[in-house]
N, C-alpha and C. Protein backbone atom coordinates (compact mmCIF):
# COMPACT_ATOMS: atom_id res chain seq x y z
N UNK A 1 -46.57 70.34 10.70
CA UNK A 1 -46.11 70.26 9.34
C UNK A 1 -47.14 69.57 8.46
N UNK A 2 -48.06 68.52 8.95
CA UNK A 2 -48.96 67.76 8.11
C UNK A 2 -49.84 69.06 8.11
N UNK A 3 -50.57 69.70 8.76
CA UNK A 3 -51.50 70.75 8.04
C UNK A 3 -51.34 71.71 7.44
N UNK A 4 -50.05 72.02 7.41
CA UNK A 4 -49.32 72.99 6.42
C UNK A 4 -49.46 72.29 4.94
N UNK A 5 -48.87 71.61 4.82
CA UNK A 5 -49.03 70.76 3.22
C UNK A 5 -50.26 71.23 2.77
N UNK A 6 -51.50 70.63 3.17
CA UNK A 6 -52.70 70.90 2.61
C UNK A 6 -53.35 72.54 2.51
N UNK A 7 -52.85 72.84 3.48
CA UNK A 7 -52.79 74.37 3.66
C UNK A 7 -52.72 75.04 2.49
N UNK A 8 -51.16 74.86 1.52
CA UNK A 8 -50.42 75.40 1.15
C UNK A 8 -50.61 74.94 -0.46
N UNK A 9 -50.97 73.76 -0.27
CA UNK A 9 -51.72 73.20 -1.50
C UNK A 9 -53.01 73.54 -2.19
N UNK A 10 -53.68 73.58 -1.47
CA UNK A 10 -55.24 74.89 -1.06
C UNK A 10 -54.93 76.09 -1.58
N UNK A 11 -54.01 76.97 -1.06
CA UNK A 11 -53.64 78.30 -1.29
C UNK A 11 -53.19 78.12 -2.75
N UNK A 12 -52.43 77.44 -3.08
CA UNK A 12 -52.00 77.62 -4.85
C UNK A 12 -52.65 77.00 -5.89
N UNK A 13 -53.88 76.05 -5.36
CA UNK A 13 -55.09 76.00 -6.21
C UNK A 13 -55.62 77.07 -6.52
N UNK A 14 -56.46 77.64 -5.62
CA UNK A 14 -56.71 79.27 -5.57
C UNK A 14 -56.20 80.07 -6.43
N UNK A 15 -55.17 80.27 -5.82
CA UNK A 15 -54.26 81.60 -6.69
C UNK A 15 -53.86 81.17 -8.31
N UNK A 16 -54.07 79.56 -8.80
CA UNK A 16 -53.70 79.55 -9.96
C UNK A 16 -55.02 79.50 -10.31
N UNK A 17 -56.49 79.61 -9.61
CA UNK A 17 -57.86 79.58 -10.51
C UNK A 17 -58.10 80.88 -10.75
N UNK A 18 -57.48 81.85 -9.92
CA UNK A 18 -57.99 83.20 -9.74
C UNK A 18 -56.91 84.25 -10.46
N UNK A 19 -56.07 83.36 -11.03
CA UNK A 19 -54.73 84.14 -12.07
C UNK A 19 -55.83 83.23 -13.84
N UNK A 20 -56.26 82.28 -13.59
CA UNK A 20 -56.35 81.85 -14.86
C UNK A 20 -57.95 82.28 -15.32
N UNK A 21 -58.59 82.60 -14.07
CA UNK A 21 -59.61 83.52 -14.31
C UNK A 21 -59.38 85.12 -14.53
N UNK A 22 -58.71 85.86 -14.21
CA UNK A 22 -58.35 86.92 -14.19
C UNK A 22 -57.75 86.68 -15.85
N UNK A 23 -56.38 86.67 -16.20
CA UNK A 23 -56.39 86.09 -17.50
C UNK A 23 -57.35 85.92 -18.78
N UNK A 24 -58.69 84.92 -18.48
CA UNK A 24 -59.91 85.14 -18.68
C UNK A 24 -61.14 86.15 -19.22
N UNK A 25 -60.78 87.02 -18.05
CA UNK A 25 -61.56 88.36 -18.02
C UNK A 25 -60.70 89.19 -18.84
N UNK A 26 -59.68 89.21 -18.60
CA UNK A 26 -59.04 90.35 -19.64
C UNK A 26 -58.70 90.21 -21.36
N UNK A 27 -59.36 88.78 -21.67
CA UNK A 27 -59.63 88.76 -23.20
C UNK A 27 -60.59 89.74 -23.59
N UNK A 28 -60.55 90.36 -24.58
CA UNK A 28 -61.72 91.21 -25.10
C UNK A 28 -62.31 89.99 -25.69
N UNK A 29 -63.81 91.32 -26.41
CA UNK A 29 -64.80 90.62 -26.66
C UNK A 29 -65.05 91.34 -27.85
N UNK A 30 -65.08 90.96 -29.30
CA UNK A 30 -64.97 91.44 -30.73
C UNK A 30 -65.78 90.94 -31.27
N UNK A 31 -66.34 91.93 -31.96
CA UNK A 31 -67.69 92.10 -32.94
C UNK A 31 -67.19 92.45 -34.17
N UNK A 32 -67.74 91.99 -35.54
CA UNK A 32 -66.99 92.66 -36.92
C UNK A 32 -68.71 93.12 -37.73
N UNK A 33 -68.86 93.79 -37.88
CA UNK A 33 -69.29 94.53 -38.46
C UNK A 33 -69.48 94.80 -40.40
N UNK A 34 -70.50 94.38 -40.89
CA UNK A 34 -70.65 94.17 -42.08
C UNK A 34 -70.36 95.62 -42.74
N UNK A 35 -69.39 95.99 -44.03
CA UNK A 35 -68.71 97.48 -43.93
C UNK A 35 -69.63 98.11 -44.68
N UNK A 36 -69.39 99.54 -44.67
CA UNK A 36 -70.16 100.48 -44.73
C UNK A 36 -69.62 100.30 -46.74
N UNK A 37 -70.76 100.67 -47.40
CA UNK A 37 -70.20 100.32 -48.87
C UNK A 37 -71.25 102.45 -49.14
N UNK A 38 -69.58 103.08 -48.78
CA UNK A 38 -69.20 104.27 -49.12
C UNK A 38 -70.29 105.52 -49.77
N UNK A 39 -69.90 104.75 -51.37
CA UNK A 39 -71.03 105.10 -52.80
C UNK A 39 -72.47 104.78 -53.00
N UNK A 40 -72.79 103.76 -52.02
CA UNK A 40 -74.18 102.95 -51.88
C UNK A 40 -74.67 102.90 -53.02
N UNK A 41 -73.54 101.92 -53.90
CA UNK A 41 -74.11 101.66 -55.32
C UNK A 41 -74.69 100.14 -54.78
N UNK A 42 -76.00 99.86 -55.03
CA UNK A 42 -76.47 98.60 -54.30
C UNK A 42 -75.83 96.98 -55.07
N UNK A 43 -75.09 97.38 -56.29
CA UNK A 43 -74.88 96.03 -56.75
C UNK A 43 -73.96 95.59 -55.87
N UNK A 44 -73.27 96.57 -55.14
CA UNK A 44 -71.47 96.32 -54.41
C UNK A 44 -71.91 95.91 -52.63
N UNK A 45 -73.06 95.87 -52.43
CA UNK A 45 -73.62 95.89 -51.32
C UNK A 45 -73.06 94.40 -50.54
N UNK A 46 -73.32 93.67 -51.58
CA UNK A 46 -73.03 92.32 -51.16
C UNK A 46 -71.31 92.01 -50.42
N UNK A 47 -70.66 92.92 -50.55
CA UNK A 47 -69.53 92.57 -50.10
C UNK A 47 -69.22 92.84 -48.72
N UNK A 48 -70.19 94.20 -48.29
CA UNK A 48 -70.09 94.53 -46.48
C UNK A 48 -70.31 93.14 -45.56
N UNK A 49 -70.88 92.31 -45.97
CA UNK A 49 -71.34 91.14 -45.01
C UNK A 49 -70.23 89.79 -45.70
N UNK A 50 -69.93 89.84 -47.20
CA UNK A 50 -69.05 88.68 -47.06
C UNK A 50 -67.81 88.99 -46.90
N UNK A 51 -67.56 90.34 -46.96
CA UNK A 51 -65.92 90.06 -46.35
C UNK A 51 -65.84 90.00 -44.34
N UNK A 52 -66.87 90.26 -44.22
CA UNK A 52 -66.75 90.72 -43.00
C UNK A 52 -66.86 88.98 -42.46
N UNK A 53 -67.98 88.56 -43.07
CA UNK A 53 -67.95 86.63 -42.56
C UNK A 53 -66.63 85.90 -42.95
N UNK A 54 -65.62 86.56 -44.22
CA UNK A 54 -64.59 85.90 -44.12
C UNK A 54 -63.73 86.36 -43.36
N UNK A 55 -63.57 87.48 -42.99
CA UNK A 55 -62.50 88.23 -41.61
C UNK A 55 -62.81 87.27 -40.41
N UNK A 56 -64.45 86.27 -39.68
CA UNK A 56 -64.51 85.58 -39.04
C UNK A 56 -63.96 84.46 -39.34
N UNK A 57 -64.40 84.12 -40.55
CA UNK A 57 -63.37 82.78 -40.35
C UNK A 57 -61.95 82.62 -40.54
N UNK A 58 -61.40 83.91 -40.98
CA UNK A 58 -59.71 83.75 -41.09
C UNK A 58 -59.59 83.83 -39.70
N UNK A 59 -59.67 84.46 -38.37
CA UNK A 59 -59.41 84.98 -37.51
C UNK A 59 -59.72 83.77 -35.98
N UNK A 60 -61.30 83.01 -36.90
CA UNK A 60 -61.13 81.45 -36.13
C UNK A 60 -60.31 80.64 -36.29
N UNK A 61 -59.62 80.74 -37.52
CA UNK A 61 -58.64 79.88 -37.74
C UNK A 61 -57.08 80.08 -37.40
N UNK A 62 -57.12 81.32 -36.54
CA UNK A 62 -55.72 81.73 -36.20
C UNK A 62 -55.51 80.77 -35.17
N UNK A 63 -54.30 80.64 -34.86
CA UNK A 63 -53.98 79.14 -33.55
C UNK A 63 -53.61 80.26 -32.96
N UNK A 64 -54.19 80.00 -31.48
CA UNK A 64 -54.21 80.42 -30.22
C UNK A 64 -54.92 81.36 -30.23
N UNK A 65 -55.96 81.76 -31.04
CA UNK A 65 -56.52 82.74 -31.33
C UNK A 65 -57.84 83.10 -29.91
N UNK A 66 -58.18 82.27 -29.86
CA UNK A 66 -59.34 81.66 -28.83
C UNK A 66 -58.80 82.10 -27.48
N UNK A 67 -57.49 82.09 -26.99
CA UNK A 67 -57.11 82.52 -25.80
C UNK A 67 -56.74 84.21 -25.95
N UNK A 68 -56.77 84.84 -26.55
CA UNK A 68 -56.22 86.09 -26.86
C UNK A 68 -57.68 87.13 -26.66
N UNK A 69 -58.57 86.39 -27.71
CA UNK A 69 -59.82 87.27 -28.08
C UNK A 69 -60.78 86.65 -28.28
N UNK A 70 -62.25 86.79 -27.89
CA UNK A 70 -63.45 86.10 -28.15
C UNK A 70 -64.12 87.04 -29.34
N UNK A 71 -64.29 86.36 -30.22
CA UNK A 71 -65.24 86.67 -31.42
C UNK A 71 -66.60 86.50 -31.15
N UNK A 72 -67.50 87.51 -31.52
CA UNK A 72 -69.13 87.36 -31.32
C UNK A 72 -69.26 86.73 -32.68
N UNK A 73 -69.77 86.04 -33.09
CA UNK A 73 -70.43 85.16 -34.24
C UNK A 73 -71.31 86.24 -35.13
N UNK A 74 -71.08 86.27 -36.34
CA UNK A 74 -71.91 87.72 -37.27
C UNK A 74 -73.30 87.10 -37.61
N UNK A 75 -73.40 86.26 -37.14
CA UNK A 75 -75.03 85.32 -37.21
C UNK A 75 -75.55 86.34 -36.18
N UNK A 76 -75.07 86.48 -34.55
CA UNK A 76 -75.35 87.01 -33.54
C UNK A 76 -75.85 88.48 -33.78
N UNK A 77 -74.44 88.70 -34.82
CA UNK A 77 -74.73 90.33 -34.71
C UNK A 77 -75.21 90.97 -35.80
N UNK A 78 -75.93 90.06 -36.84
CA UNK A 78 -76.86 90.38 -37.30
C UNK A 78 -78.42 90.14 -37.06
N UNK A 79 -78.17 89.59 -36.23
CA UNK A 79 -79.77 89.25 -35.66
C UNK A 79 -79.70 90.46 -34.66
N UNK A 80 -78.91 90.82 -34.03
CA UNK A 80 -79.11 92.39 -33.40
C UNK A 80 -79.43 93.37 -34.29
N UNK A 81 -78.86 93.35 -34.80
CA UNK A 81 -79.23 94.71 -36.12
C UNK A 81 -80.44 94.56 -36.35
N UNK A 82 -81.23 93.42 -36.93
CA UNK A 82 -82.59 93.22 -37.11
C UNK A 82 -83.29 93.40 -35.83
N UNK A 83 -82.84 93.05 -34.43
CA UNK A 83 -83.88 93.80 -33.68
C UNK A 83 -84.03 95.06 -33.36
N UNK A 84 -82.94 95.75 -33.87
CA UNK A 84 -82.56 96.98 -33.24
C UNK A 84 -82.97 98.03 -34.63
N UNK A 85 -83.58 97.42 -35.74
CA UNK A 85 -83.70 97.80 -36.91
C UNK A 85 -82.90 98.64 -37.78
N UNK A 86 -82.02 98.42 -37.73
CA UNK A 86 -80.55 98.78 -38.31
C UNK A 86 -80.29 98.43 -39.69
N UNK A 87 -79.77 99.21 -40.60
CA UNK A 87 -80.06 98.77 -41.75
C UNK A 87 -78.76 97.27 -41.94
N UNK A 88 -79.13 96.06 -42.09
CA UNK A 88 -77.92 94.86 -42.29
C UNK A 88 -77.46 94.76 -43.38
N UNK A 89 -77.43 95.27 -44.35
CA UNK A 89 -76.95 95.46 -45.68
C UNK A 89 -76.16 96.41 -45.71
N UNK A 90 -76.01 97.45 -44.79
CA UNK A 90 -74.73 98.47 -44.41
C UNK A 90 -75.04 99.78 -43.72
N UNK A 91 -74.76 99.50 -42.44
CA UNK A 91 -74.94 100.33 -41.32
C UNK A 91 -74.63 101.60 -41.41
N UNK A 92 -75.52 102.63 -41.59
CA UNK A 92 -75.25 104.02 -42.10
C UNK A 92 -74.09 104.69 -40.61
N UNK A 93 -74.63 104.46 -39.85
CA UNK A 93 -74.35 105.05 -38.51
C UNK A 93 -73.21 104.83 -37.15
N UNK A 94 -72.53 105.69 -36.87
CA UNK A 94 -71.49 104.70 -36.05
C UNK A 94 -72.25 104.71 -34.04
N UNK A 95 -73.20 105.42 -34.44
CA UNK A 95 -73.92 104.93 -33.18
C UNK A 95 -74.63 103.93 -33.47
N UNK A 96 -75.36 103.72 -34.64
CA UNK A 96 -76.25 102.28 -34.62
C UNK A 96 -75.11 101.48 -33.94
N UNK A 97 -73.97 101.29 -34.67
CA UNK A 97 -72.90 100.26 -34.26
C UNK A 97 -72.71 99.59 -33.42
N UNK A 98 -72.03 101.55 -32.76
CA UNK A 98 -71.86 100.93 -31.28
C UNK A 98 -72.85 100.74 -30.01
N UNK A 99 -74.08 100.95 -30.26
CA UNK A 99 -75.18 100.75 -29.36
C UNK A 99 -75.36 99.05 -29.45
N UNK A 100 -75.35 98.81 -30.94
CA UNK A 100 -75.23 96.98 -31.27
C UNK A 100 -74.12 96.28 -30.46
N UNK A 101 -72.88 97.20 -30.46
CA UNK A 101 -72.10 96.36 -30.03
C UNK A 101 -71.51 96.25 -28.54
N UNK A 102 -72.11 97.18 -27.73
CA UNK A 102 -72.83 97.65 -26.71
C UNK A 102 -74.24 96.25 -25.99
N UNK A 103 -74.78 96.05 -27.08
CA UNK A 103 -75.57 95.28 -26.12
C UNK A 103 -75.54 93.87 -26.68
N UNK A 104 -74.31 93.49 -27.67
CA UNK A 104 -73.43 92.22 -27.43
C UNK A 104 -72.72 91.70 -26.84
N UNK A 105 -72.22 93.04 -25.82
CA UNK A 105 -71.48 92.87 -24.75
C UNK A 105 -69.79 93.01 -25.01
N UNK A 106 -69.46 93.52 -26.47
CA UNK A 106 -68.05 93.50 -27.14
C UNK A 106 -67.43 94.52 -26.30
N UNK A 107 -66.29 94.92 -26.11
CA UNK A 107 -65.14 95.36 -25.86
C UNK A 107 -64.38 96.19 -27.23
N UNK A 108 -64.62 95.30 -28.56
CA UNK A 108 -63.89 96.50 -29.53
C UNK A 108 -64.74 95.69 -30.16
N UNK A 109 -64.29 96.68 -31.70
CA UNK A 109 -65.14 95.96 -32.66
C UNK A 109 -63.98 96.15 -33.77
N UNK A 110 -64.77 95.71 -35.19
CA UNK A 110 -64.19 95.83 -36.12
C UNK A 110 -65.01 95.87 -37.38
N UNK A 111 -64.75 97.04 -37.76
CA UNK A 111 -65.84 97.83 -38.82
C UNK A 111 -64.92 98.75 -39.98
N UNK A 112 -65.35 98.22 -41.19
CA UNK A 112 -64.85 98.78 -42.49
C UNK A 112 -65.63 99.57 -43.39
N UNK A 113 -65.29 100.07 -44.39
CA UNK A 113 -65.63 100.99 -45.35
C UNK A 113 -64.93 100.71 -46.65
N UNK A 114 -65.73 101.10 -47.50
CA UNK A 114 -65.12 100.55 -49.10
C UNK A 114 -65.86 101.14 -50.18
N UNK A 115 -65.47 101.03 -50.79
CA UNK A 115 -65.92 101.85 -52.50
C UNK A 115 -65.73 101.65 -53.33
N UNK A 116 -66.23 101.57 -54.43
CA UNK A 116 -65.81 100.71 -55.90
C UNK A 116 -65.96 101.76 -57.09
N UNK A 117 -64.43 101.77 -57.79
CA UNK A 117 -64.54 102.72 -58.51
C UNK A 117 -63.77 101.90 -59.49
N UNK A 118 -64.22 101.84 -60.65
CA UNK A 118 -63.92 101.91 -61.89
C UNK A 118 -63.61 99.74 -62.20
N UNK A 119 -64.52 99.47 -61.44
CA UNK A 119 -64.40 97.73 -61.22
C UNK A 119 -63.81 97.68 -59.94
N UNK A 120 -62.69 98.46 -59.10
CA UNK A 120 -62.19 97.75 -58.20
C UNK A 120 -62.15 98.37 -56.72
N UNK A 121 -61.99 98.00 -55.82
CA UNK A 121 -62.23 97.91 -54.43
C UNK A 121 -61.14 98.89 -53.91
N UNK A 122 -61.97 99.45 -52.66
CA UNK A 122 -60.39 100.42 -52.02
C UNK A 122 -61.28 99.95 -50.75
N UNK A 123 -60.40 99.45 -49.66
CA UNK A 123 -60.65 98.99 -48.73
C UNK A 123 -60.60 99.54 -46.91
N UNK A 124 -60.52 100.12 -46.39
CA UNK A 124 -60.56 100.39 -44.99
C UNK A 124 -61.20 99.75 -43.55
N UNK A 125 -59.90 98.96 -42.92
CA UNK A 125 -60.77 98.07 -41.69
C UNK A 125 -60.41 99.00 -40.97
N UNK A 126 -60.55 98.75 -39.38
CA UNK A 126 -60.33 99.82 -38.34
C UNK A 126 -60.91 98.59 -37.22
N UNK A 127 -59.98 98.91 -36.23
CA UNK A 127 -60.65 98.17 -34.77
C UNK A 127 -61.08 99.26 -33.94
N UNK A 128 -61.57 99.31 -33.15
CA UNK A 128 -62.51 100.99 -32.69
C UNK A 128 -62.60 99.82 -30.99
N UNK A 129 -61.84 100.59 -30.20
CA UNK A 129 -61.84 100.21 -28.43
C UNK A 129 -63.14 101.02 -28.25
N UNK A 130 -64.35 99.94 -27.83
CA UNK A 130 -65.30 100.49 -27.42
C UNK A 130 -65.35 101.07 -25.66
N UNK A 131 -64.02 101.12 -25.37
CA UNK A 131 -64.15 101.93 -24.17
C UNK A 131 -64.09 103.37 -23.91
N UNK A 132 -63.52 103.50 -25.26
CA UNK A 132 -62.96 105.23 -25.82
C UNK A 132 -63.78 105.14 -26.84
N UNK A 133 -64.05 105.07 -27.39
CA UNK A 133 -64.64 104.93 -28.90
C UNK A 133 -63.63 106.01 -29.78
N UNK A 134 -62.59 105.00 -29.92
CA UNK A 134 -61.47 105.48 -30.74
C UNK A 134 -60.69 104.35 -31.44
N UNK A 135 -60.33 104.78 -33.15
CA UNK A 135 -59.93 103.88 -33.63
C UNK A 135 -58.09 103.53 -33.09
N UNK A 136 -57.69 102.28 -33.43
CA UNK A 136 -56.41 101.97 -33.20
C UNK A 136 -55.74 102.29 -34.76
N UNK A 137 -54.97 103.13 -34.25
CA UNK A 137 -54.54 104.06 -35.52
C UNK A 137 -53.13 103.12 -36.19
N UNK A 138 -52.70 102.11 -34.85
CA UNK A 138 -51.74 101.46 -35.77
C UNK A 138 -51.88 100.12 -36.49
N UNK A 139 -53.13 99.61 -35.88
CA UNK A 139 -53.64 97.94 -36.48
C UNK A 139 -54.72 98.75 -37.26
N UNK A 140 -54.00 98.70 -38.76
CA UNK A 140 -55.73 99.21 -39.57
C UNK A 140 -55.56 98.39 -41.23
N UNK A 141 -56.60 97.70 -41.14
CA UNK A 141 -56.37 97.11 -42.64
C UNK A 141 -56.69 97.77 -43.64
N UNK A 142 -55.44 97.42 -44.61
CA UNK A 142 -56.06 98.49 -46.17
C UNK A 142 -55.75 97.35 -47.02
N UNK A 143 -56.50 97.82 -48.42
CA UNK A 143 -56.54 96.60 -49.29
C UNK A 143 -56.84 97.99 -50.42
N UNK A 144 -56.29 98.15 -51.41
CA UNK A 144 -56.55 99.13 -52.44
C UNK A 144 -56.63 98.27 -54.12
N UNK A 145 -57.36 98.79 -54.71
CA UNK A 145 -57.16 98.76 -56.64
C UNK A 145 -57.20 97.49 -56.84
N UNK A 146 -57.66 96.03 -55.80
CA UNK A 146 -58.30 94.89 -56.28
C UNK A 146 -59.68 95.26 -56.94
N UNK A 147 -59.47 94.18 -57.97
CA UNK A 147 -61.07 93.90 -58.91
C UNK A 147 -61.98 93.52 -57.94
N UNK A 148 -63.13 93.83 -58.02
CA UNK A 148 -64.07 93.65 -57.30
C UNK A 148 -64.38 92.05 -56.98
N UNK A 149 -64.48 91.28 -57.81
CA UNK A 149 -64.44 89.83 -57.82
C UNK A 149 -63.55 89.31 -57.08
N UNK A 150 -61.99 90.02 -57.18
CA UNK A 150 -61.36 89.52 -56.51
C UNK A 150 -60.63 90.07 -55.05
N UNK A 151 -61.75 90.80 -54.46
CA UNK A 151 -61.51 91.41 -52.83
C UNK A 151 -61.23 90.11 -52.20
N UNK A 152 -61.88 89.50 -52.43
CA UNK A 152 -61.53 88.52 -50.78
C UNK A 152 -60.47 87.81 -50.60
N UNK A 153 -59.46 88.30 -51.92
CA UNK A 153 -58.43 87.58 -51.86
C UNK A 153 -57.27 88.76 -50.75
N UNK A 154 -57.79 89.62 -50.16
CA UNK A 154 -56.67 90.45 -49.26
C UNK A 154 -57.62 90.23 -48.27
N UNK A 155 -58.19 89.29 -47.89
CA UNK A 155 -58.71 89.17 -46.31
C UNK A 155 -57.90 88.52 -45.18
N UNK A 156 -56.86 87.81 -45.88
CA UNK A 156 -55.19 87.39 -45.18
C UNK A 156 -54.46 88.47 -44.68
N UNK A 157 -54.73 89.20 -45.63
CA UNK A 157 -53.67 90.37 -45.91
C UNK A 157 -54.08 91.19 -44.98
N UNK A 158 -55.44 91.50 -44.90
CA UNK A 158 -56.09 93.00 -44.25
C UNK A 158 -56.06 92.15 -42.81
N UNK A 159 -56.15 90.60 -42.12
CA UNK A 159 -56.25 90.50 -41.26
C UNK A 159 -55.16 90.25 -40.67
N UNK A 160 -53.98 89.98 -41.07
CA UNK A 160 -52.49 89.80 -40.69
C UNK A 160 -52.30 91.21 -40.16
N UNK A 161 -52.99 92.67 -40.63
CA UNK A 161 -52.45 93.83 -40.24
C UNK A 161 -53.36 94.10 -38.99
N UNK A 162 -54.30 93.45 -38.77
CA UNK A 162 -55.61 93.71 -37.67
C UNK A 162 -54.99 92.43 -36.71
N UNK A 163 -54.74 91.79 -36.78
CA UNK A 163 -54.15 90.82 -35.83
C UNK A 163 -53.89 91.24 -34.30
N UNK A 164 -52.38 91.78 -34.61
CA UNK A 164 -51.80 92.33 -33.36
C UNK A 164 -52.49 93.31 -31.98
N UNK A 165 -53.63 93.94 -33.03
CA UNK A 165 -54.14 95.48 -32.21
C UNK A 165 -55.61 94.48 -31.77
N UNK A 166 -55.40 92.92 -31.59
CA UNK A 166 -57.16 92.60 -31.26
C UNK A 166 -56.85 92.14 -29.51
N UNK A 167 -55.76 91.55 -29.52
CA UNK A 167 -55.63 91.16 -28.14
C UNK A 167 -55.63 92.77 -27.03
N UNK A 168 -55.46 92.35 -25.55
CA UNK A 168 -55.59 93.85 -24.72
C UNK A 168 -53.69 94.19 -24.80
């Protein structure tokens, strides 16, 4: 009976390192993507990279967020684009993308599109499972007919709807 105890104590160390590693492994790994600006009117350019840096920080700031999904840092994944010579001001291509996000090592990503017509913003996020390379047709952020100045005020909004579809 005394070497059973330790035995048995042994065994459910194990099995709770190898459940909390497993666990672990099955977080994805998410990349966001500075959005494609549609019209390529260059004054509107500036917004593919800051909404996309504020989608990171709303999304660091979700609680429990960190156990669900690992975020690649857009510092990271713009310094890929620059080696990979990709345009970083707005990625024409959805293979540039996913070859970038491919050798960040991501699992899905998250990549938008937008257009500015008449002062204001029409918005499209999308999470895209880089195992299929297919979008999730039911987590998709939209943000429509904000003033341009004032887009970043639906980055709550567009990420409350992207939320659910980031975990596996």
């Amino acid at each position: 009976m005394k070497h059973i105890m330790p035995c048995v104590i042994i065994a459910l160390f194990f099995s709770g390192s190898i459940t909390l590693f497993a666990q672990e492994a099955d977080k994805p790994i998410i990349t966001i993507f500075p959005f494609k600006n549609l019209y390529g009117e260059e004054q509107y350019d500036d917004l593919g990279w800051s909404y996309a840096d504020s989608l990171e920080v709303w999304f660091n700031r979700q609680e429990g967020a960190d156990k669900q999904f690992e975020l690649i840092a857009n510092i990271d994944v713009q310094d890929q684009m620059v080696a990979q010579n990709v345009d970083v001001k707005s990625p024409s291509y959805e293979t540039d993308v996913w070859t970038i996000a491919e050798a960040l090592g991501a699992n899905k990503m998250i990549w938008g599109t937008y257009f500015t017509m008449y002062g204001k913003v029409f918005l499209k996020v999308e999470i895209i499972d880089l195992s299929i390379n297919m979008s999730d047709t039911k987590n998709v952020g939209e943000s429509k007919g904000l003033l341009y100045e004032d887009a970043h005020n639906s980055v709550e909004d567009v990420g409350e709807m992207l939320l659910p579809g980031l975990p596996w």
